[in-house]
PDB file of N, CA and C in Angstrom:
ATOM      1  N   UNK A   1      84.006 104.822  43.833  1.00  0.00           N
ATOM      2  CA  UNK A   1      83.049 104.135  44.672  1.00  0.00           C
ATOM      3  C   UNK A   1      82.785 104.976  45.925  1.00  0.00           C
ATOM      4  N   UNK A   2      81.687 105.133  46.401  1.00  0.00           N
ATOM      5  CA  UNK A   2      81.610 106.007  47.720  1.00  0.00           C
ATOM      6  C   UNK A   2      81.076 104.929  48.583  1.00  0.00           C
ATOM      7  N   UNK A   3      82.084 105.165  49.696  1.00  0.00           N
ATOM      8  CA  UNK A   3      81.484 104.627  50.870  1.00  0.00           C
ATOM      9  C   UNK A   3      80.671 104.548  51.749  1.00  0.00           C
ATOM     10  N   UNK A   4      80.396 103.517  51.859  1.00  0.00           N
ATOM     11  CA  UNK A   4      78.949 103.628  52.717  1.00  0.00           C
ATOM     12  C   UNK A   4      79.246 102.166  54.088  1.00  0.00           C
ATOM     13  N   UNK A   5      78.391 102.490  54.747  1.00  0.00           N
ATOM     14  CA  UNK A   5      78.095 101.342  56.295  1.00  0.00           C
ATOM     15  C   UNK A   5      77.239 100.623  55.435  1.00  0.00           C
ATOM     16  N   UNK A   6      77.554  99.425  55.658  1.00  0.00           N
ATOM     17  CA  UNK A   6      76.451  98.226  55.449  1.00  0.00           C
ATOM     18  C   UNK A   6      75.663  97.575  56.420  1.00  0.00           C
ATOM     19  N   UNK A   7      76.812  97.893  57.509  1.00  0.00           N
ATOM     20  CA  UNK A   7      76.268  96.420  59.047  1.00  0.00           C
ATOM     21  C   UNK A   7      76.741  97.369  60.109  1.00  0.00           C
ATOM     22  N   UNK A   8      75.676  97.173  61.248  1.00  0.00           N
ATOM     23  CA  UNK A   8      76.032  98.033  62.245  1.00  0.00           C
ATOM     24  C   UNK A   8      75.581  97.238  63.862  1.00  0.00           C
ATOM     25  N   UNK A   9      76.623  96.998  64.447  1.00  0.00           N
ATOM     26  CA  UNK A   9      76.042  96.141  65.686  1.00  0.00           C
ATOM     27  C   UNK A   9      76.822  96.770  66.897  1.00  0.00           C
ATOM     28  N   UNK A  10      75.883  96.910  68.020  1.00  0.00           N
ATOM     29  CA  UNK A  10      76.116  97.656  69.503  1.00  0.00           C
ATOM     30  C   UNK A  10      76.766  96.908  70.052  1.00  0.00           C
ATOM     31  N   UNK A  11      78.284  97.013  70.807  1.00  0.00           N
ATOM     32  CA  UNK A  11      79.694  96.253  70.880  1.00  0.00           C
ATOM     33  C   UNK A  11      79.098  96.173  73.023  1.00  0.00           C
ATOM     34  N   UNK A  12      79.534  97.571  73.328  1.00  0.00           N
ATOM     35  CA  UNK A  12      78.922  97.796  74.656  1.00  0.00           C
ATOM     36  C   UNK A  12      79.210  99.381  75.185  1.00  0.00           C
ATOM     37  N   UNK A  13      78.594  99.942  75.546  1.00  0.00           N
ATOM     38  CA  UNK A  13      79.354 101.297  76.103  1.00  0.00           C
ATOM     39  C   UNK A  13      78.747 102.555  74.998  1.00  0.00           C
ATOM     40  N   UNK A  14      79.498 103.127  74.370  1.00  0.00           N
ATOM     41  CA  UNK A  14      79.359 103.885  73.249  1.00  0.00           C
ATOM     42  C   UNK A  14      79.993 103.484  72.686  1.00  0.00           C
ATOM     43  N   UNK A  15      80.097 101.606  72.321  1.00  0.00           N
ATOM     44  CA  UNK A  15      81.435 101.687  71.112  1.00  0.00           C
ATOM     45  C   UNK A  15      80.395 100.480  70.317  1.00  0.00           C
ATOM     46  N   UNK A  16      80.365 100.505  69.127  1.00  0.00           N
ATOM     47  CA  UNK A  16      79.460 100.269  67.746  1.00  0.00           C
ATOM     48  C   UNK A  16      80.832  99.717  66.940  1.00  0.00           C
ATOM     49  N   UNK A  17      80.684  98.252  66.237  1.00  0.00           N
ATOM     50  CA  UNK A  17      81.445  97.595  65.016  1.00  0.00           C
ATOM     51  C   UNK A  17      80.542  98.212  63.974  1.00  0.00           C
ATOM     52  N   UNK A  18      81.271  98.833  63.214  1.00  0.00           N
ATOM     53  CA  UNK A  18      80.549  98.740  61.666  1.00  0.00           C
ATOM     54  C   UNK A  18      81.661  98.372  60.752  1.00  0.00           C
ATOM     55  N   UNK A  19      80.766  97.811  59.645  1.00  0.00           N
ATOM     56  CA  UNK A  19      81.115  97.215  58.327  1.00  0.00           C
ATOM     57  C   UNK A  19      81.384  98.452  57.405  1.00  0.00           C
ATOM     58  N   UNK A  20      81.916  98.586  56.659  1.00  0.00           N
ATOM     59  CA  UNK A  20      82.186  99.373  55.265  1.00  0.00           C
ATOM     60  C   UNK A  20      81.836  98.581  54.402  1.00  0.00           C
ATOM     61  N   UNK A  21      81.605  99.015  53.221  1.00  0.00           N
ATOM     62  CA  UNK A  21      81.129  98.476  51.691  1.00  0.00           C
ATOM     63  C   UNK A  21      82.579  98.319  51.058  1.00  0.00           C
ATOM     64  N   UNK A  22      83.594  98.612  51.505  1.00  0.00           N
ATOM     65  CA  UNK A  22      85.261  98.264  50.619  1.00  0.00           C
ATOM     66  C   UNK A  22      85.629  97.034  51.706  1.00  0.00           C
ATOM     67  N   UNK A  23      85.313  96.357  52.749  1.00  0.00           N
ATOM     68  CA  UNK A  23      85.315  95.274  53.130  1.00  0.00           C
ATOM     69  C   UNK A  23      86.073  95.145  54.451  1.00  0.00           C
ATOM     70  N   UNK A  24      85.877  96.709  54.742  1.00  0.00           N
ATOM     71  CA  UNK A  24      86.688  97.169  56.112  1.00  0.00           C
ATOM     72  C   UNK A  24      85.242  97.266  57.358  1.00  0.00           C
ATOM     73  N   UNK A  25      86.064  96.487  58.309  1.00  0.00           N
ATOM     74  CA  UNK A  25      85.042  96.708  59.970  1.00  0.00           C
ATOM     75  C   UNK A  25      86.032  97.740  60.879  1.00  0.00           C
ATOM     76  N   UNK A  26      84.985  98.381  61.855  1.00  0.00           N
ATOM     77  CA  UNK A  26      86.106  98.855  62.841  1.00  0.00           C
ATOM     78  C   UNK A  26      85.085  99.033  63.500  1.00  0.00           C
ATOM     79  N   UNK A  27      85.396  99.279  65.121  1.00  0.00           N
ATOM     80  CA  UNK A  27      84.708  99.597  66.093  1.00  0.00           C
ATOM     81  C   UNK A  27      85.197 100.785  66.609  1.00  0.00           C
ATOM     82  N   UNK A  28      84.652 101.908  66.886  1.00  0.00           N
ATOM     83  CA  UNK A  28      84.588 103.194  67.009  1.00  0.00           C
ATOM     84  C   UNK A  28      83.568 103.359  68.547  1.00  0.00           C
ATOM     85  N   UNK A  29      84.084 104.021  69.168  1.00  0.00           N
ATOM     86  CA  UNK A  29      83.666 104.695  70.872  1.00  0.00           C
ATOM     87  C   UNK A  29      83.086 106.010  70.704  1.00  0.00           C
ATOM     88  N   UNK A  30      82.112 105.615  69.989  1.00  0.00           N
ATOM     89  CA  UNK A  30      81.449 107.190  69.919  1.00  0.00           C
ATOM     90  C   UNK A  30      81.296 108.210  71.260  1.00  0.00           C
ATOM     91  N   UNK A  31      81.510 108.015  72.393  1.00  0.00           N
ATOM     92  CA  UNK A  31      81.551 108.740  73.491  1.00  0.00           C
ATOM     93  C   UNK A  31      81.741 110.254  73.350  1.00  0.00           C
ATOM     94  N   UNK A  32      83.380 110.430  72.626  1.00  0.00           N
ATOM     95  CA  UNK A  32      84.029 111.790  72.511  1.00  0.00           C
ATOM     96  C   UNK A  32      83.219 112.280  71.047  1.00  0.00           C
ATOM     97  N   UNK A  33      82.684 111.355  70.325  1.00  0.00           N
ATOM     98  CA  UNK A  33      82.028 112.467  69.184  1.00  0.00           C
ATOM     99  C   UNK A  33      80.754 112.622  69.416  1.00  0.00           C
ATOM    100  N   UNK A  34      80.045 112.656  70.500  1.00  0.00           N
ATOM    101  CA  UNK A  34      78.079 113.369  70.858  1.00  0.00           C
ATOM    102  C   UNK A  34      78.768 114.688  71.586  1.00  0.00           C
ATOM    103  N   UNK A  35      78.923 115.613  70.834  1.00  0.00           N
ATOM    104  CA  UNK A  35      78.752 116.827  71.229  1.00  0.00           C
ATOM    105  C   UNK A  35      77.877 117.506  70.469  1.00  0.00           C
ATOM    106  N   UNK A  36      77.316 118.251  70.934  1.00  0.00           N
ATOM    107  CA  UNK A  36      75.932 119.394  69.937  1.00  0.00           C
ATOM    108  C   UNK A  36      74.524 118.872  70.316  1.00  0.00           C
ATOM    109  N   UNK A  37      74.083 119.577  70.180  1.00  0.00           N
ATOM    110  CA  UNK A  37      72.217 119.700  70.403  1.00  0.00           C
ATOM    111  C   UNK A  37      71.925 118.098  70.279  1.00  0.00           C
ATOM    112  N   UNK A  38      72.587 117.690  68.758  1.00  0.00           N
ATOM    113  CA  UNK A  38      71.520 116.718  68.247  1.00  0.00           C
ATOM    114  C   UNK A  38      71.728 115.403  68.690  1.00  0.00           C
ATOM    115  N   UNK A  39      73.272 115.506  69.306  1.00  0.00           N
ATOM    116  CA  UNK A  39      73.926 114.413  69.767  1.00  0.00           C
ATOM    117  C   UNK A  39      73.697 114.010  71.455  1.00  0.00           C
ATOM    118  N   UNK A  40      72.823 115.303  72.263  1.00  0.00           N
ATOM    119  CA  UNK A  40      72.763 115.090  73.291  1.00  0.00           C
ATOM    120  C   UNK A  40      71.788 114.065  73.815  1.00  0.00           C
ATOM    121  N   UNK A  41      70.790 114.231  73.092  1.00  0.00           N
ATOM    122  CA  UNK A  41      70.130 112.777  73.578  1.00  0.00           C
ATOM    123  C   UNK A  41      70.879 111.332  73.491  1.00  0.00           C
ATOM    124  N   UNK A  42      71.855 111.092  72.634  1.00  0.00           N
ATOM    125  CA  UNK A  42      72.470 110.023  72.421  1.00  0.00           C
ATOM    126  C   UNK A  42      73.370 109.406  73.848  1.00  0.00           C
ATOM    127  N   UNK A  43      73.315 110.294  74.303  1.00  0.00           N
ATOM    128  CA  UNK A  43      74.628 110.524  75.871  1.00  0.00           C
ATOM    129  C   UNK A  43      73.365 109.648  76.799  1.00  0.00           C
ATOM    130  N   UNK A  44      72.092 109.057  76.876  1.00  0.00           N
ATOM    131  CA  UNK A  44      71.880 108.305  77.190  1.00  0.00           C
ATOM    132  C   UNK A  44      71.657 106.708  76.500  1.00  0.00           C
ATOM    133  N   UNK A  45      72.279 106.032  77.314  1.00  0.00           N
ATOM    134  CA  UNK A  45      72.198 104.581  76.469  1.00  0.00           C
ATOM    135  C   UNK A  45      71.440 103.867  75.676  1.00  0.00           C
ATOM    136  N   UNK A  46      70.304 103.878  76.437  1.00  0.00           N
ATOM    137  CA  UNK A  46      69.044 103.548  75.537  1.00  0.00           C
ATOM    138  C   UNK A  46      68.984 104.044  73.945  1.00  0.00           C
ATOM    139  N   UNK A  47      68.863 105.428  74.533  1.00  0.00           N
ATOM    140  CA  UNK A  47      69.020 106.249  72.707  1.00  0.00           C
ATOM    141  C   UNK A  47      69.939 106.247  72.066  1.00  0.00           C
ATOM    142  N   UNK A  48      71.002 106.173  72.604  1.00  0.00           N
ATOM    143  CA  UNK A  48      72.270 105.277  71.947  1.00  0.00           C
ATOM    144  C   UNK A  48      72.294 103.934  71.022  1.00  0.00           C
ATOM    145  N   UNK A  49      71.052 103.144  71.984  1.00  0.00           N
ATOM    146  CA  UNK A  49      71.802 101.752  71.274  1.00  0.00           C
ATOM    147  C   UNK A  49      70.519 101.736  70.124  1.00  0.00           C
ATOM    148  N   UNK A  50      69.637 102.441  70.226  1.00  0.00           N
ATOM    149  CA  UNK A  50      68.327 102.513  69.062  1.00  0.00           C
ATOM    150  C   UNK A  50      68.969 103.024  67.923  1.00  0.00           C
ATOM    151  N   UNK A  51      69.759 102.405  66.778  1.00  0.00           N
ATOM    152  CA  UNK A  51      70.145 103.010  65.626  1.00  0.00           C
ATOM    153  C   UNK A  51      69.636 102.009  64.477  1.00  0.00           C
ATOM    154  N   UNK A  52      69.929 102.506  63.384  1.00  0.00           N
ATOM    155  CA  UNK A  52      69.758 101.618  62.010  1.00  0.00           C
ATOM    156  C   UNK A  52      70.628 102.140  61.034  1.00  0.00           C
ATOM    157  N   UNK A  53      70.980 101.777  59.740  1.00  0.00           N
ATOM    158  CA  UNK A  53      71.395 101.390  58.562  1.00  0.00           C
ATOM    159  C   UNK A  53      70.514 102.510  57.410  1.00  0.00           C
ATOM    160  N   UNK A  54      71.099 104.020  57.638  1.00  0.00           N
ATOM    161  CA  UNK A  54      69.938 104.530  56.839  1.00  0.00           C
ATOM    162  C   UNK A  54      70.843 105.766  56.044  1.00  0.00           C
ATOM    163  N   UNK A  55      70.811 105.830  54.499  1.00  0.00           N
ATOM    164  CA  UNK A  55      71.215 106.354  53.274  1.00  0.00           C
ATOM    165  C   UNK A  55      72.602 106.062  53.130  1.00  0.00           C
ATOM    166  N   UNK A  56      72.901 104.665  53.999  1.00  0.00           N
ATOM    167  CA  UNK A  56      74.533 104.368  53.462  1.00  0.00           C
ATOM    168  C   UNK A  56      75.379 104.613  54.927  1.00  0.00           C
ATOM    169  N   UNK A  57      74.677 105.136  55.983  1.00  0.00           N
ATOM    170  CA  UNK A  57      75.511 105.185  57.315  1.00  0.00           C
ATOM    171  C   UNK A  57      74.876 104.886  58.422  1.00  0.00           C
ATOM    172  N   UNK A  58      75.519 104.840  59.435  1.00  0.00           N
ATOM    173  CA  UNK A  58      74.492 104.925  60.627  1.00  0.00           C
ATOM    174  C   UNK A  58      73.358 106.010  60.977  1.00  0.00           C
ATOM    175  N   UNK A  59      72.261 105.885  61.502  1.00  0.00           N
ATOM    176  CA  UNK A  59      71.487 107.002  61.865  1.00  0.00           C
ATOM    177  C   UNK A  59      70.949 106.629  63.117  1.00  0.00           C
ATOM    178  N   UNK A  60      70.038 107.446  64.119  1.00  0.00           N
ATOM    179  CA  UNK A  60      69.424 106.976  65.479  1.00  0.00           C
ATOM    180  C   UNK A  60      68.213 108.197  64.939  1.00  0.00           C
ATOM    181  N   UNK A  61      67.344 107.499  65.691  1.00  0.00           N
ATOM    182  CA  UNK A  61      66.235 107.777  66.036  1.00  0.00           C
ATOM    183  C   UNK A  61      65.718 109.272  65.802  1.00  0.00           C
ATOM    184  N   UNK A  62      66.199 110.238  66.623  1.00  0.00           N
ATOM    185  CA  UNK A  62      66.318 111.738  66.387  1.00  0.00           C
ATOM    186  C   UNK A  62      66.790 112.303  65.425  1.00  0.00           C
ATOM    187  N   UNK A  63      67.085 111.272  64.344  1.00  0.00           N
ATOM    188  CA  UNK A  63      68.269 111.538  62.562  1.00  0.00           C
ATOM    189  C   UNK A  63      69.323 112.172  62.978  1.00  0.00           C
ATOM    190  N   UNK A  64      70.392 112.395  64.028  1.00  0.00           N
ATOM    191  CA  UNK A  64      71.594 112.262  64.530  1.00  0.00           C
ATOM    192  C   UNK A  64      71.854 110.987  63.011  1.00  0.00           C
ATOM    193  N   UNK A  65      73.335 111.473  62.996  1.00  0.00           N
ATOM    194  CA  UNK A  65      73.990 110.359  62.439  1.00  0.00           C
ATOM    195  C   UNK A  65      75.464 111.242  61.516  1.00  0.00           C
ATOM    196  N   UNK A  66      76.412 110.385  61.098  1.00  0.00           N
ATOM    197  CA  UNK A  66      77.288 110.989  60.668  1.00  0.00           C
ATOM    198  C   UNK A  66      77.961 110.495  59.515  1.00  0.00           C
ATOM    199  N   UNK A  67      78.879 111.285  58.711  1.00  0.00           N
ATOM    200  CA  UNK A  67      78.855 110.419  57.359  1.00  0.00           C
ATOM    201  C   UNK A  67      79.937 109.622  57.364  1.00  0.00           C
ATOM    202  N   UNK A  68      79.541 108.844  56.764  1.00  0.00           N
ATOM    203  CA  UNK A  68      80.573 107.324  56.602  1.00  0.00           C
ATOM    204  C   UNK A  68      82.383 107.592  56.090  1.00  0.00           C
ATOM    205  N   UNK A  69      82.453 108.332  55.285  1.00  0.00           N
ATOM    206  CA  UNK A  69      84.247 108.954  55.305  1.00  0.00           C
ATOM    207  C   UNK A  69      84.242 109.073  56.507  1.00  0.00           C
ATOM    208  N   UNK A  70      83.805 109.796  57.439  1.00  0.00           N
ATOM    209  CA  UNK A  70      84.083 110.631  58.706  1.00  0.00           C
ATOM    210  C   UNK A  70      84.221 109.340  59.655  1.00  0.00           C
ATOM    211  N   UNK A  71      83.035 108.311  59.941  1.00  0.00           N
ATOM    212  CA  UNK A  71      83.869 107.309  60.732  1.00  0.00           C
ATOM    213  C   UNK A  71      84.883 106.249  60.230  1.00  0.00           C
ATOM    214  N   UNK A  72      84.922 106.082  58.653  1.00  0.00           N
ATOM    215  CA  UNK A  72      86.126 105.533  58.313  1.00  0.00           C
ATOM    216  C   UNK A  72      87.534 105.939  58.715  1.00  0.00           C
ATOM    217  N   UNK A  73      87.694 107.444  58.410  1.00  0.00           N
ATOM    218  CA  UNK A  73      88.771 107.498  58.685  1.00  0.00           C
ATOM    219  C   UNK A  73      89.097 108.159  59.985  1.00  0.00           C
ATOM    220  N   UNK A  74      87.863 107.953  60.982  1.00  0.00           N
ATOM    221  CA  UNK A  74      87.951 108.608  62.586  1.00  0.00           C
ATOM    222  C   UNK A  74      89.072 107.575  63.154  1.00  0.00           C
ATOM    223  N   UNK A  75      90.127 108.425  63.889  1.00  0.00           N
ATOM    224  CA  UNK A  75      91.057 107.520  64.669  1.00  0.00           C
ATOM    225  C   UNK A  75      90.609 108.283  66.215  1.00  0.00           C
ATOM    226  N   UNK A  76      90.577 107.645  67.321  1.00  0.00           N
ATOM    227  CA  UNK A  76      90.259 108.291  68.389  1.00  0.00           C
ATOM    228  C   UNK A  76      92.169 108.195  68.867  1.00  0.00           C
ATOM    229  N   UNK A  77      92.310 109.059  69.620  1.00  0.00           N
ATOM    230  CA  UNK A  77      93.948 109.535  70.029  1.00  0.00           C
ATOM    231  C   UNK A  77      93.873 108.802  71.423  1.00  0.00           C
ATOM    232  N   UNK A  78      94.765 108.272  71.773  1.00  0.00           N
ATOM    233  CA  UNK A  78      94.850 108.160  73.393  1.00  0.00           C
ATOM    234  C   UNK A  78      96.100 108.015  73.847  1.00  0.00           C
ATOM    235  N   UNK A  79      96.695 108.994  74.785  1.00  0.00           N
ATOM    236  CA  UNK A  79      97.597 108.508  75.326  1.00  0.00           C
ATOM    237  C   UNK A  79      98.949 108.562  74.739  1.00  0.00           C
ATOM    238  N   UNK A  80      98.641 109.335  73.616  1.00  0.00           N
ATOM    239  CA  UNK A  80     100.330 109.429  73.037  1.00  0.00           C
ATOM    240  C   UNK A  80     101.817 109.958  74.327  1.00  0.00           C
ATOM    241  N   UNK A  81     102.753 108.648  73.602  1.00  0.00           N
ATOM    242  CA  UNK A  81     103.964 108.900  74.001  1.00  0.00           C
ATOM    243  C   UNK A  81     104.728 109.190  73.659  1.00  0.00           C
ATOM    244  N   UNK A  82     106.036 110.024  73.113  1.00  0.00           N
ATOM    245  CA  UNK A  82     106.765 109.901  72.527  1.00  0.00           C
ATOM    246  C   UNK A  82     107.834 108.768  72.561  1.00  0.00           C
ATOM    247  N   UNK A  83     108.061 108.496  71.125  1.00  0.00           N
ATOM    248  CA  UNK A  83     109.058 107.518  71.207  1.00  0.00           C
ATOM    249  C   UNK A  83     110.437 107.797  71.735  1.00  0.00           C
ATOM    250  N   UNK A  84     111.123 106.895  72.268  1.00  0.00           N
ATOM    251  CA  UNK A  84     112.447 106.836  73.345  1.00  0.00           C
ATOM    252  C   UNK A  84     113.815 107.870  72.203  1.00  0.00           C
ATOM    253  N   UNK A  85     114.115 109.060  72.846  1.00  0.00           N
ATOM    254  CA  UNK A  85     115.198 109.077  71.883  1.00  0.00           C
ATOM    255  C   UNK A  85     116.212 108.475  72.408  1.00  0.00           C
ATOM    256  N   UNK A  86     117.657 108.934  71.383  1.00  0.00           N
ATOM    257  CA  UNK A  86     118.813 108.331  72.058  1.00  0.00           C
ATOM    258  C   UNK A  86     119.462 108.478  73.508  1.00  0.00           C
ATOM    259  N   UNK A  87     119.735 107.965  74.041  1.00  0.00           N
ATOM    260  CA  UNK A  87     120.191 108.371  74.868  1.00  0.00           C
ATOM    261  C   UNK A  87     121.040 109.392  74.918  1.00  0.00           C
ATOM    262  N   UNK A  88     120.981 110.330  76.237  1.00  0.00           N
ATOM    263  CA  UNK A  88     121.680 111.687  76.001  1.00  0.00           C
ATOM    264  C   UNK A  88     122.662 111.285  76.928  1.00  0.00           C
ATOM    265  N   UNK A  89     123.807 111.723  76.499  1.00  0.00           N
ATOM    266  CA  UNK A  89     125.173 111.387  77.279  1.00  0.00           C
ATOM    267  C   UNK A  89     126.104 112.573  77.401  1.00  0.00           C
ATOM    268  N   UNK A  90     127.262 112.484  77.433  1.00  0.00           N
ATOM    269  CA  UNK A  90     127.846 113.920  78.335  1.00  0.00           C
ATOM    270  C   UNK A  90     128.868 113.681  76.512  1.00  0.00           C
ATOM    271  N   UNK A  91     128.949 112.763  76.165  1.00  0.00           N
ATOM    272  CA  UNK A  91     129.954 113.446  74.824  1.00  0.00           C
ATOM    273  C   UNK A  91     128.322 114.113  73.769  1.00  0.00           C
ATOM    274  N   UNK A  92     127.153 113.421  73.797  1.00  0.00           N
ATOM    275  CA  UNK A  92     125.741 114.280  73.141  1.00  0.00           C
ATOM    276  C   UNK A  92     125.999 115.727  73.587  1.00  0.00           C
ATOM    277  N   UNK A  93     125.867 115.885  74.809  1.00  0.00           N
ATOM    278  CA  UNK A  93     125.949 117.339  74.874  1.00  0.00           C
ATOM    279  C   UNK A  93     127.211 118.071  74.737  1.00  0.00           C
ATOM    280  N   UNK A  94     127.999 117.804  74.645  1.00  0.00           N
ATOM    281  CA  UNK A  94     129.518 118.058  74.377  1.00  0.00           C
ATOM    282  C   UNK A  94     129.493 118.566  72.701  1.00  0.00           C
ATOM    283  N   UNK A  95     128.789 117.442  72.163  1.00  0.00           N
ATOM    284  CA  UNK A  95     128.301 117.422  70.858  1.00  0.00           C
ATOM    285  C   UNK A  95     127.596 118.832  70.254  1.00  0.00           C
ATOM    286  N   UNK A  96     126.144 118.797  70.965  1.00  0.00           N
ATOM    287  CA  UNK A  96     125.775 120.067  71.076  1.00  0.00           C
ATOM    288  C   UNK A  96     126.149 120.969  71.094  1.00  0.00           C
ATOM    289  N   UNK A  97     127.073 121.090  72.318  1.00  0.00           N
ATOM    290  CA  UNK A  97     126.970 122.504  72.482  1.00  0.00           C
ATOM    291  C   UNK A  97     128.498 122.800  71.832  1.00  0.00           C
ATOM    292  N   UNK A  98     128.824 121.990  71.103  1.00  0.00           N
ATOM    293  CA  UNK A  98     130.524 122.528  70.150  1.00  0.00           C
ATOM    294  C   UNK A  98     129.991 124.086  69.497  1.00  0.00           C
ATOM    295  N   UNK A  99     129.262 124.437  68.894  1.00  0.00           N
ATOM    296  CA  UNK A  99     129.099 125.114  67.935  1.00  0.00           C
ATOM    297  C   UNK A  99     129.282 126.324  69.220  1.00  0.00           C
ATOM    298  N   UNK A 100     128.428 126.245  69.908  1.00  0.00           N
ATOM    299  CA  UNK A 100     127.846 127.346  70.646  1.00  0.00           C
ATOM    300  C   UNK A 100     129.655 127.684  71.676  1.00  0.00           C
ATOM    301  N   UNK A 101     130.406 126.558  71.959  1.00  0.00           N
ATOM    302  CA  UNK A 101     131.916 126.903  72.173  1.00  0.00           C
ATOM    303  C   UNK A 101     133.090 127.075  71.221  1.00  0.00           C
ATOM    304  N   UNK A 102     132.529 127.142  69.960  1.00  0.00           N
ATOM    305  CA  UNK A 102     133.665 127.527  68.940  1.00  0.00           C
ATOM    306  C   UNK A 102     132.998 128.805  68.926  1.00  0.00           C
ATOM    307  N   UNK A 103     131.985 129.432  68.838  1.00  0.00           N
ATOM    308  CA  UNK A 103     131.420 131.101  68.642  1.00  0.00           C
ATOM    309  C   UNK A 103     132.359 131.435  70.179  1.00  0.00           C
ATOM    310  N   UNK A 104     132.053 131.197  71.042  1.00  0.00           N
ATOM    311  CA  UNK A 104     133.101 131.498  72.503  1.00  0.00           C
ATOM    312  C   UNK A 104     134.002 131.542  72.406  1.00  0.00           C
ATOM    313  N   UNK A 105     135.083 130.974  71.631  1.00  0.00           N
ATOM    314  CA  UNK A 105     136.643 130.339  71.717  1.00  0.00           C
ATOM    315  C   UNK A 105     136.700 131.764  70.522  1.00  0.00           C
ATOM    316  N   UNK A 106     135.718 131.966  69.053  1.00  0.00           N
ATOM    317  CA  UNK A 106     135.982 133.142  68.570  1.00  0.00           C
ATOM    318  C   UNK A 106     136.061 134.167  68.823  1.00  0.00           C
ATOM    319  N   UNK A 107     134.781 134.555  70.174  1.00  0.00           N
ATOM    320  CA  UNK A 107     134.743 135.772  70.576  1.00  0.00           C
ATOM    321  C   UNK A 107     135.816 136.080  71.683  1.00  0.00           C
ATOM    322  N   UNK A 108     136.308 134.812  72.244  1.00  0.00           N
ATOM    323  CA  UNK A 108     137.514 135.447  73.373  1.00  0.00           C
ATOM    324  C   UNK A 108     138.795 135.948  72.478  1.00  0.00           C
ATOM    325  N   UNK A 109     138.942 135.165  71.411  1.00  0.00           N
ATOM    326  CA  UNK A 109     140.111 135.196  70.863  1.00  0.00           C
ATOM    327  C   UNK A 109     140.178 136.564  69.925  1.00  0.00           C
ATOM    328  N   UNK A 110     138.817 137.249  69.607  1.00  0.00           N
ATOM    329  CA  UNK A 110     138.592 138.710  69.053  1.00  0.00           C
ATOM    330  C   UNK A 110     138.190 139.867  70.006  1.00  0.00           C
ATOM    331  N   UNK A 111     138.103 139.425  70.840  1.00  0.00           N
ATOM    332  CA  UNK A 111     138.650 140.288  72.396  1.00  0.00           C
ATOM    333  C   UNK A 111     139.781 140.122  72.900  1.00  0.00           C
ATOM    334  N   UNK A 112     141.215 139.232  72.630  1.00  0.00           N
ATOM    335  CA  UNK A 112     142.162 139.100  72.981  1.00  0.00           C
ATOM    336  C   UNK A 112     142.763 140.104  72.029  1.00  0.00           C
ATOM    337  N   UNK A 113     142.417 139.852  71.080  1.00  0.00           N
ATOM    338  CA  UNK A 113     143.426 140.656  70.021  1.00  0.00           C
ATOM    339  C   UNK A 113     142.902 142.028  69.942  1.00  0.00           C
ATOM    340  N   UNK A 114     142.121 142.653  70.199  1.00  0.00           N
ATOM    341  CA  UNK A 114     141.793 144.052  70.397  1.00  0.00           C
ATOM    342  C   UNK A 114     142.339 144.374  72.270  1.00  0.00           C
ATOM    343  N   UNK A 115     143.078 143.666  72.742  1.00  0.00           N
ATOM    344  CA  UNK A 115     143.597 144.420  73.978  1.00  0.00           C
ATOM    345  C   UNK A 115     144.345 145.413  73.785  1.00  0.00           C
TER     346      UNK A 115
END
């Protein structure tokens, strides 16, 4: 089955709900994707909110428009955090750094014995 937009309605801003034909909606902030020639008129609102429902995706006015996989599976990023690790404590690094003091404890002890 190929996907396509069915329903397309102006939310506020640069952000647009559309429908999918597999029975999925999402609202998408097109803001960060009008980059290029064709997308620059869109960066005003007006020409922004003038779109329609045309060969299965969205389109505007100037035939700007993009294909329907591409805003299905568009995730916009924001703000990543990493998740909390464990807490680091003094036996963690103790932990750590064993390896790096048993190579030490070898090399003193193969410099002791070559005195």
């Amino acid at each position: 089955m190929f996907l396509e937009i069915v329903k397309a309605d102006y939310i506020d801003g640069y952000r647009i709900e559309l429908w999918f034909n597999n029975g999925r909606t999402k609202v998408i902030d097109f803001y960060d994707l009008l980059d290029g020639e064709i997308y620059e008129p869109l960066k005003d609102i007006s020409n922004f909110k003038d779109f329609s429902i045309k060969f299965n995706t969205i389109e505007w006015k100037n035939g700007a428009d993009f294909a329907p996989e591409f805003l299905f599976e568009y995730e916009k990023v924001e703000n990543i955090v990493a998740e909390p690790q464990a807490e680091y404590t003094a036996a963690t690094a103790l932990a750590d750094s064993a390896p790096v003091l048993n190579a030490h404890k070898k090399d003193d002890f193969s410099a002791r014995a070559h005195e």
